[in-house]
PDB file of N, CA and C in Angstrom:
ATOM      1  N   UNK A   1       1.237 -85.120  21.667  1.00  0.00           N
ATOM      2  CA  UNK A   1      -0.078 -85.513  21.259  1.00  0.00           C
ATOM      3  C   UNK A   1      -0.270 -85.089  19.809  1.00  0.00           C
ATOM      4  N   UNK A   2      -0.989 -85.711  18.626  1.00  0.00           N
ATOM      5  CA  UNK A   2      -1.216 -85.685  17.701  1.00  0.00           C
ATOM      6  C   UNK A   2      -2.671 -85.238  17.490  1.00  0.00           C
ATOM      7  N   UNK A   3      -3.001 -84.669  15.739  1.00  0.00           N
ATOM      8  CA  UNK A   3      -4.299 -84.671  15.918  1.00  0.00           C
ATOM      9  C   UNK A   3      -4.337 -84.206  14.028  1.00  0.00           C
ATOM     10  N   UNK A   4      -5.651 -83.750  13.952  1.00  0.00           N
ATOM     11  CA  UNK A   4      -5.642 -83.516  12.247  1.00  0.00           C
ATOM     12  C   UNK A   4      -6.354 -82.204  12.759  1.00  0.00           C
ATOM     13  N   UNK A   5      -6.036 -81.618  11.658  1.00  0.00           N
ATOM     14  CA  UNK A   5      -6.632 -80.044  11.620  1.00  0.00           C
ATOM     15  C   UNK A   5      -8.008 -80.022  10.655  1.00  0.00           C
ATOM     16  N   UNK A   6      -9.196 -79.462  11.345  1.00  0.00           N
ATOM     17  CA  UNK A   6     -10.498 -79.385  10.765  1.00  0.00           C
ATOM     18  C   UNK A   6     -10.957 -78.274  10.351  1.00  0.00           C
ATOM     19  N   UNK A   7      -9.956 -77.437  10.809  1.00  0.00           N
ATOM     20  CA  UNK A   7     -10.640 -75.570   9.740  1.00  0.00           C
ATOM     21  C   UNK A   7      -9.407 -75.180  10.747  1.00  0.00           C
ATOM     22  N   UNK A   8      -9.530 -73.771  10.347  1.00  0.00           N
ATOM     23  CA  UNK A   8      -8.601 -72.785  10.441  1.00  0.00           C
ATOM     24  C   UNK A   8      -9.276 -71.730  10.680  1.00  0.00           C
ATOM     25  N   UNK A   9      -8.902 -70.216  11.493  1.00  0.00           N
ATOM     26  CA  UNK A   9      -9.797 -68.772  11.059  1.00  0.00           C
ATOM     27  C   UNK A   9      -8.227 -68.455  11.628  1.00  0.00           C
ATOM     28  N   UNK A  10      -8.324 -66.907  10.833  1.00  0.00           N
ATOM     29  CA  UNK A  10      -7.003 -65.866  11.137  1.00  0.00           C
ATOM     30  C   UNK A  10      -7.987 -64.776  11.760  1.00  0.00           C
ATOM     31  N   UNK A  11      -7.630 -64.322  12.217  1.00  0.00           N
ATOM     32  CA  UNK A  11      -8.406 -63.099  12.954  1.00  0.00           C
ATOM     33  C   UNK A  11      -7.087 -62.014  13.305  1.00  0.00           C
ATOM     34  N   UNK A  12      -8.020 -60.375  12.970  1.00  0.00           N
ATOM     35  CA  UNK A  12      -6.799 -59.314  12.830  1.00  0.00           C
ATOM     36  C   UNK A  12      -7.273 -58.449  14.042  1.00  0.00           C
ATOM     37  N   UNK A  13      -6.333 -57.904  15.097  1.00  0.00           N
ATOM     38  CA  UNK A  13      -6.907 -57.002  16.248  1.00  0.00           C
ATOM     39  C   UNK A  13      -5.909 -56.048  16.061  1.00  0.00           C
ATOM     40  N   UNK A  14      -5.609 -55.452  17.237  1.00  0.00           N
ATOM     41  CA  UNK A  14      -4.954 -54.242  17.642  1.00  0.00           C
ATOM     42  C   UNK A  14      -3.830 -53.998  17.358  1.00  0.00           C
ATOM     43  N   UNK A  15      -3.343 -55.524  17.752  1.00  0.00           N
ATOM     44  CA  UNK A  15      -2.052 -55.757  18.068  1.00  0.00           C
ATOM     45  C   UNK A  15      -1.142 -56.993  17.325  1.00  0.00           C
ATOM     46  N   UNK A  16      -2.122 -57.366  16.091  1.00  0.00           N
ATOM     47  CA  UNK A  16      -1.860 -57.978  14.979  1.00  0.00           C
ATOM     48  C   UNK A  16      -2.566 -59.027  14.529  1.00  0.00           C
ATOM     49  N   UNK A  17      -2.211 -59.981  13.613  1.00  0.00           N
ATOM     50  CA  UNK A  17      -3.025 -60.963  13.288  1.00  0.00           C
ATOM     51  C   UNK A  17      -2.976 -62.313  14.263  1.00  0.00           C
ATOM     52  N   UNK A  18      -3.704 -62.838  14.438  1.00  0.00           N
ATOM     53  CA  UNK A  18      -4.084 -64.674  15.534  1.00  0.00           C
ATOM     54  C   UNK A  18      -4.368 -65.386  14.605  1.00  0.00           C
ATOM     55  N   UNK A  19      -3.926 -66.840  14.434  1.00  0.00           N
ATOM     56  CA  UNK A  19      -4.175 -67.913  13.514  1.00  0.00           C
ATOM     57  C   UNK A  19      -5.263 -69.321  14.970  1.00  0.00           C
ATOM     58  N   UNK A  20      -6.219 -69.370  14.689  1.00  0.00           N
ATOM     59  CA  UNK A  20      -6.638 -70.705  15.332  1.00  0.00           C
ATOM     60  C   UNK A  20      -6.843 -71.550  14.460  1.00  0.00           C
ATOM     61  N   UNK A  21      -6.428 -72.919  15.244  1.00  0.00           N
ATOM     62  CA  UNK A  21      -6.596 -74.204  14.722  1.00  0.00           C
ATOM     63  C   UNK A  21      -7.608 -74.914  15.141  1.00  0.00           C
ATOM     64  N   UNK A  22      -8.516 -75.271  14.861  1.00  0.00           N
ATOM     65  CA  UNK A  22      -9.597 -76.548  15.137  1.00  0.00           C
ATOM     66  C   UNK A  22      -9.303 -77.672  14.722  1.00  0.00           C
ATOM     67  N   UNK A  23      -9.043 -78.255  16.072  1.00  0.00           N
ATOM     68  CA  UNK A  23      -7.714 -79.738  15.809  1.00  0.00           C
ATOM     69  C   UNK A  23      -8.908 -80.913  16.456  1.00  0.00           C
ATOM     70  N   UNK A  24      -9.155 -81.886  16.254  1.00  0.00           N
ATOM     71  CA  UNK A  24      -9.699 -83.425  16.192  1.00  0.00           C
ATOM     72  C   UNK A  24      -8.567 -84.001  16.680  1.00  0.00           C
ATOM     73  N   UNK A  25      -8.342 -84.625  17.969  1.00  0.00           N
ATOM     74  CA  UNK A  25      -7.368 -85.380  18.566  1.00  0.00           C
ATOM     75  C   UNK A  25      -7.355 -86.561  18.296  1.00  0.00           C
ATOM     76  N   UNK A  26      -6.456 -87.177  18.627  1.00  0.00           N
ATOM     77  CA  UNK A  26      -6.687 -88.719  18.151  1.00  0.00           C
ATOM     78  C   UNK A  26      -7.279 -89.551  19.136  1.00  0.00           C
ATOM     79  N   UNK A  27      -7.735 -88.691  20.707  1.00  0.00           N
ATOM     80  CA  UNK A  27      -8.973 -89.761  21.560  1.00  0.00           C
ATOM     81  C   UNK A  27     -10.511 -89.321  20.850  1.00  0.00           C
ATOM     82  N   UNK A  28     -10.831 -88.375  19.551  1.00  0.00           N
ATOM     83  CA  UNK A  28     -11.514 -87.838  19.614  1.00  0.00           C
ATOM     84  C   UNK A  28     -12.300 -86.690  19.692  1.00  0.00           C
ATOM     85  N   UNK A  29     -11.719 -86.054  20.474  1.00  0.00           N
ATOM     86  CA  UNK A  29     -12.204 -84.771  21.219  1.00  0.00           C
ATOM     87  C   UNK A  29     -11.887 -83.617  20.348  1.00  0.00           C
ATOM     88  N   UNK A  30     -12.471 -82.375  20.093  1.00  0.00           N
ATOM     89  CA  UNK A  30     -12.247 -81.513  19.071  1.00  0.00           C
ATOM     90  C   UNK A  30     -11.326 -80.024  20.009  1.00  0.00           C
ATOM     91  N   UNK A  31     -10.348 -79.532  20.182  1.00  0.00           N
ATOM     92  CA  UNK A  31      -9.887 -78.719  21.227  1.00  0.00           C
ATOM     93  C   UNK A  31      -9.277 -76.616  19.391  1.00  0.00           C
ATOM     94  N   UNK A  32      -9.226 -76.029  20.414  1.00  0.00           N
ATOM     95  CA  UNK A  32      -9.377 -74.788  20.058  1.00  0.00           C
ATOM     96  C   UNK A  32      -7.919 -74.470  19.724  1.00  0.00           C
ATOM     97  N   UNK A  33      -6.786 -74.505  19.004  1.00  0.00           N
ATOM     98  CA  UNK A  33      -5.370 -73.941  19.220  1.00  0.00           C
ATOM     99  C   UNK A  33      -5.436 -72.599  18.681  1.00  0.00           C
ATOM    100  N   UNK A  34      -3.911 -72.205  19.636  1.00  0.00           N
ATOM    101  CA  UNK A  34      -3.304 -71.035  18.729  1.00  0.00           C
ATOM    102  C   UNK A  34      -2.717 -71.296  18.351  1.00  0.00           C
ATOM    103  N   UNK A  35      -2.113 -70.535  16.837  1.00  0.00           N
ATOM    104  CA  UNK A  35      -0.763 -71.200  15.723  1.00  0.00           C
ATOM    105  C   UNK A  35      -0.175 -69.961  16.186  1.00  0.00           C
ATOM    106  N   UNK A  36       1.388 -69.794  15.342  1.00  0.00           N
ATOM    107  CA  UNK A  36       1.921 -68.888  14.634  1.00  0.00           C
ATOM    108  C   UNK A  36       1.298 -68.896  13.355  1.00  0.00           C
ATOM    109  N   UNK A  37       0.887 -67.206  13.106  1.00  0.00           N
ATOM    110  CA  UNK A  37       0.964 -66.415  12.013  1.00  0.00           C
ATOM    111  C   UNK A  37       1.188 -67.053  10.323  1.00  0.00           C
ATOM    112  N   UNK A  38       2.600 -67.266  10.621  1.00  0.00           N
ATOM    113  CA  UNK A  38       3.555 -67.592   9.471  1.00  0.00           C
ATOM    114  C   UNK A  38       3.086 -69.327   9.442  1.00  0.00           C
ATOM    115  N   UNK A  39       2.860 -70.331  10.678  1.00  0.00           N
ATOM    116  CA  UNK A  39       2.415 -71.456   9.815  1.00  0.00           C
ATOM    117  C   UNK A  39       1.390 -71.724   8.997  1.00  0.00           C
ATOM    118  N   UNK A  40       1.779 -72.483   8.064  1.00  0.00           N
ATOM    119  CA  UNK A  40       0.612 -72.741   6.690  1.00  0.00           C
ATOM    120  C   UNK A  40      -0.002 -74.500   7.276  1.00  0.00           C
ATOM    121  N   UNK A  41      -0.962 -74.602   7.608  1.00  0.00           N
ATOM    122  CA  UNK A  41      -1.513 -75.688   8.193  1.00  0.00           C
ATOM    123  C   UNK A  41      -3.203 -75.950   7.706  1.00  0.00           C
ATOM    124  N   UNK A  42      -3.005 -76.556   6.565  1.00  0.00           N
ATOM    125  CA  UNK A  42      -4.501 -76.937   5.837  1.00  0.00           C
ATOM    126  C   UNK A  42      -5.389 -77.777   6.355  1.00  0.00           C
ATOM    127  N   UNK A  43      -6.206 -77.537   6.259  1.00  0.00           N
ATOM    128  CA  UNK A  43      -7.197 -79.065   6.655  1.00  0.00           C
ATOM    129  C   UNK A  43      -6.991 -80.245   6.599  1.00  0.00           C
ATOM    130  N   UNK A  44      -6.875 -80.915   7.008  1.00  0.00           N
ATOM    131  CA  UNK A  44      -6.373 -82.537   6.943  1.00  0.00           C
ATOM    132  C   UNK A  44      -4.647 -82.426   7.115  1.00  0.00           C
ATOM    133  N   UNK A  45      -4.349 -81.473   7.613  1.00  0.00           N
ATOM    134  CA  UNK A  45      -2.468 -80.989   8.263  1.00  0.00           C
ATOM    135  C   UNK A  45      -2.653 -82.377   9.386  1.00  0.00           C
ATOM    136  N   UNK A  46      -1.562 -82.747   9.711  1.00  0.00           N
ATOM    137  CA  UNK A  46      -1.292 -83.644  11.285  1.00  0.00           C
ATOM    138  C   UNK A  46      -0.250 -82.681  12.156  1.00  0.00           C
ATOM    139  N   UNK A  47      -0.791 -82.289  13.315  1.00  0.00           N
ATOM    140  CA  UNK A  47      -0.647 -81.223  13.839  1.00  0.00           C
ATOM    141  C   UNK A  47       0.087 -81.920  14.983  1.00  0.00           C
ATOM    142  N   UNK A  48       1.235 -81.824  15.810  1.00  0.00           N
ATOM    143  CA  UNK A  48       1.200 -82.271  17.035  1.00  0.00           C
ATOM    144  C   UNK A  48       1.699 -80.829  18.105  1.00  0.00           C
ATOM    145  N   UNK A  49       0.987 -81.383  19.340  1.00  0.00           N
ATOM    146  CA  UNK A  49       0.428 -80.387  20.337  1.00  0.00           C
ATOM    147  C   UNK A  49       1.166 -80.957  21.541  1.00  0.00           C
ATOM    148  N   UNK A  50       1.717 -79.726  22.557  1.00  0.00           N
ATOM    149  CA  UNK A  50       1.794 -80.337  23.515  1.00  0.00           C
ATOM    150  C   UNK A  50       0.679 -80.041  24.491  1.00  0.00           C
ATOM    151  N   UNK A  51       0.921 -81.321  25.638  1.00  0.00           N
ATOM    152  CA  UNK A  51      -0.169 -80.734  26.102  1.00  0.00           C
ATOM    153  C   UNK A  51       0.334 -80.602  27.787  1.00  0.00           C
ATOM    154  N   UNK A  52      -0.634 -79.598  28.354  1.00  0.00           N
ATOM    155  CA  UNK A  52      -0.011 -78.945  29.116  1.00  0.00           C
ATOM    156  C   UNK A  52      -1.173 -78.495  30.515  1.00  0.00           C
ATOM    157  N   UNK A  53      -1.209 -79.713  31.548  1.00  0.00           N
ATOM    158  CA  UNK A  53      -2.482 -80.082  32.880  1.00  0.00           C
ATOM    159  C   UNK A  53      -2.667 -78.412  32.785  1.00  0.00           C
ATOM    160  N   UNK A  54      -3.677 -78.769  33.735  1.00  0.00           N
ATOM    161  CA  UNK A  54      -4.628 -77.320  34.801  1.00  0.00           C
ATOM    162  C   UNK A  54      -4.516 -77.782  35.535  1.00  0.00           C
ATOM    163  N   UNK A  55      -3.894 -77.311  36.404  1.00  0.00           N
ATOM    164  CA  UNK A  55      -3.105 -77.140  37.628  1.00  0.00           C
ATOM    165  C   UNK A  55      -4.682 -77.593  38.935  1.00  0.00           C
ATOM    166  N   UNK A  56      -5.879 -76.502  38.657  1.00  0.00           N
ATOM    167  CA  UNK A  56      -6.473 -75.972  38.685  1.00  0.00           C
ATOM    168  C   UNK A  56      -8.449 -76.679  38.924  1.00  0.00           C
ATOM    169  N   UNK A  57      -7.946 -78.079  37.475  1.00  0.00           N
ATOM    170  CA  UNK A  57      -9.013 -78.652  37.283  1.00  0.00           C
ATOM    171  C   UNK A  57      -8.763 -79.832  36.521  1.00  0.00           C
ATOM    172  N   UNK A  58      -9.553 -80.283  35.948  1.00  0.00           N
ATOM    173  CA  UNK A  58      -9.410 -81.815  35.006  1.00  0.00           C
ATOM    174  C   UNK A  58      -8.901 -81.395  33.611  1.00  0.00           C
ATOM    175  N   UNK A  59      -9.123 -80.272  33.132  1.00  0.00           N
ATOM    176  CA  UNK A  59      -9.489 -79.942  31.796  1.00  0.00           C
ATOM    177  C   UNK A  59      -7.948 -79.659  31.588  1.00  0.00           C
ATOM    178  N   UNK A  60      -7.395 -80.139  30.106  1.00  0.00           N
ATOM    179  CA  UNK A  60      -6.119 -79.433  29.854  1.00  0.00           C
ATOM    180  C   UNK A  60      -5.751 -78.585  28.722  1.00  0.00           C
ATOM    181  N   UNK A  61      -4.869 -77.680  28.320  1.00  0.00           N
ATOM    182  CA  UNK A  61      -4.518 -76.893  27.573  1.00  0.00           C
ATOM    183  C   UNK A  61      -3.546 -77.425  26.726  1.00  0.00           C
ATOM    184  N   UNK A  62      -3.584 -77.235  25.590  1.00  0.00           N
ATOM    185  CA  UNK A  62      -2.363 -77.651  24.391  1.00  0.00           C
ATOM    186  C   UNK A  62      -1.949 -76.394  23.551  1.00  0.00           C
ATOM    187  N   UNK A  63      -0.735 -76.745  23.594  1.00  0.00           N
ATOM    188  CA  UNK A  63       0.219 -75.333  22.567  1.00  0.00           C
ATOM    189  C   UNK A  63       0.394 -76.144  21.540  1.00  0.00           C
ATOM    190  N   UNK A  64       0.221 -75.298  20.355  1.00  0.00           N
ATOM    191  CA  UNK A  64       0.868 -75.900  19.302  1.00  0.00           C
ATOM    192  C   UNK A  64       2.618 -76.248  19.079  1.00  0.00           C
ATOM    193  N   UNK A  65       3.083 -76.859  18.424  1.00  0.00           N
ATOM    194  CA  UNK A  65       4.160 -77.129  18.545  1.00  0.00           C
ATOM    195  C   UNK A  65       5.199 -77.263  16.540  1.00  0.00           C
ATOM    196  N   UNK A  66       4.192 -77.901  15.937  1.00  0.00           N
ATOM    197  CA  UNK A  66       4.478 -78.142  14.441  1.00  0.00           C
ATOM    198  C   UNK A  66       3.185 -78.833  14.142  1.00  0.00           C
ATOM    199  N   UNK A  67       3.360 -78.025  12.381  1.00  0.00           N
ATOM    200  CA  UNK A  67       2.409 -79.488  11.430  1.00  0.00           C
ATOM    201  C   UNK A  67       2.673 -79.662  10.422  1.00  0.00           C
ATOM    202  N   UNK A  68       2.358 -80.573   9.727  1.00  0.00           N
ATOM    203  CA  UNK A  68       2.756 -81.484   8.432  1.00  0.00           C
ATOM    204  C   UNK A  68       1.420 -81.888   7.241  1.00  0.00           C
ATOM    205  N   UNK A  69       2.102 -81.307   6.156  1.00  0.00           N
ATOM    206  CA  UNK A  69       0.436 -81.980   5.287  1.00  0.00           C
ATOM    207  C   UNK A  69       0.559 -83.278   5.400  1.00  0.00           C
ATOM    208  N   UNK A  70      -0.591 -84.069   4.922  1.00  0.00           N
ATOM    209  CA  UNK A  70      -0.571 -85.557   4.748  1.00  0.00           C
ATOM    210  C   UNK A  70      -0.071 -86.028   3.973  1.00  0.00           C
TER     211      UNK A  70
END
């Protein structure tokens, strides 16, 4: 699954730094990722995600996977 990246935040805890992605899919829908650290992924990046059911419910989860500037 594909999508474009709409902001970014790094956040620092205990146990080191977290990179999230705020990704815009291409049905639309705006979903929450985690990156690696070390990727550099700007705003308007094309991000692709896998994505990955809930077992559980309707709703699904996506890992990041790679991204690319435009």
């Amino acid at each position: 699954m594909h999508g474009v990246v709409v902001s970014q935040t790094i956040t620092q805890s205990l146990d080191g730094q977290r990179r999230y992605l705020n990704v815009r899919l291409d049905r639309g829908d705006t979903v929450l990722v985690t990156a690696p650290t070390a990727s550099t992924c700007p705003e308007g990046s094309i991000i692709v995600l896998q994505e990955e059911p809930n077992k559980f419910g309707k709703s699904s989860s996506y890992r990041f996977s790679s991204c690319s500037s435009k």
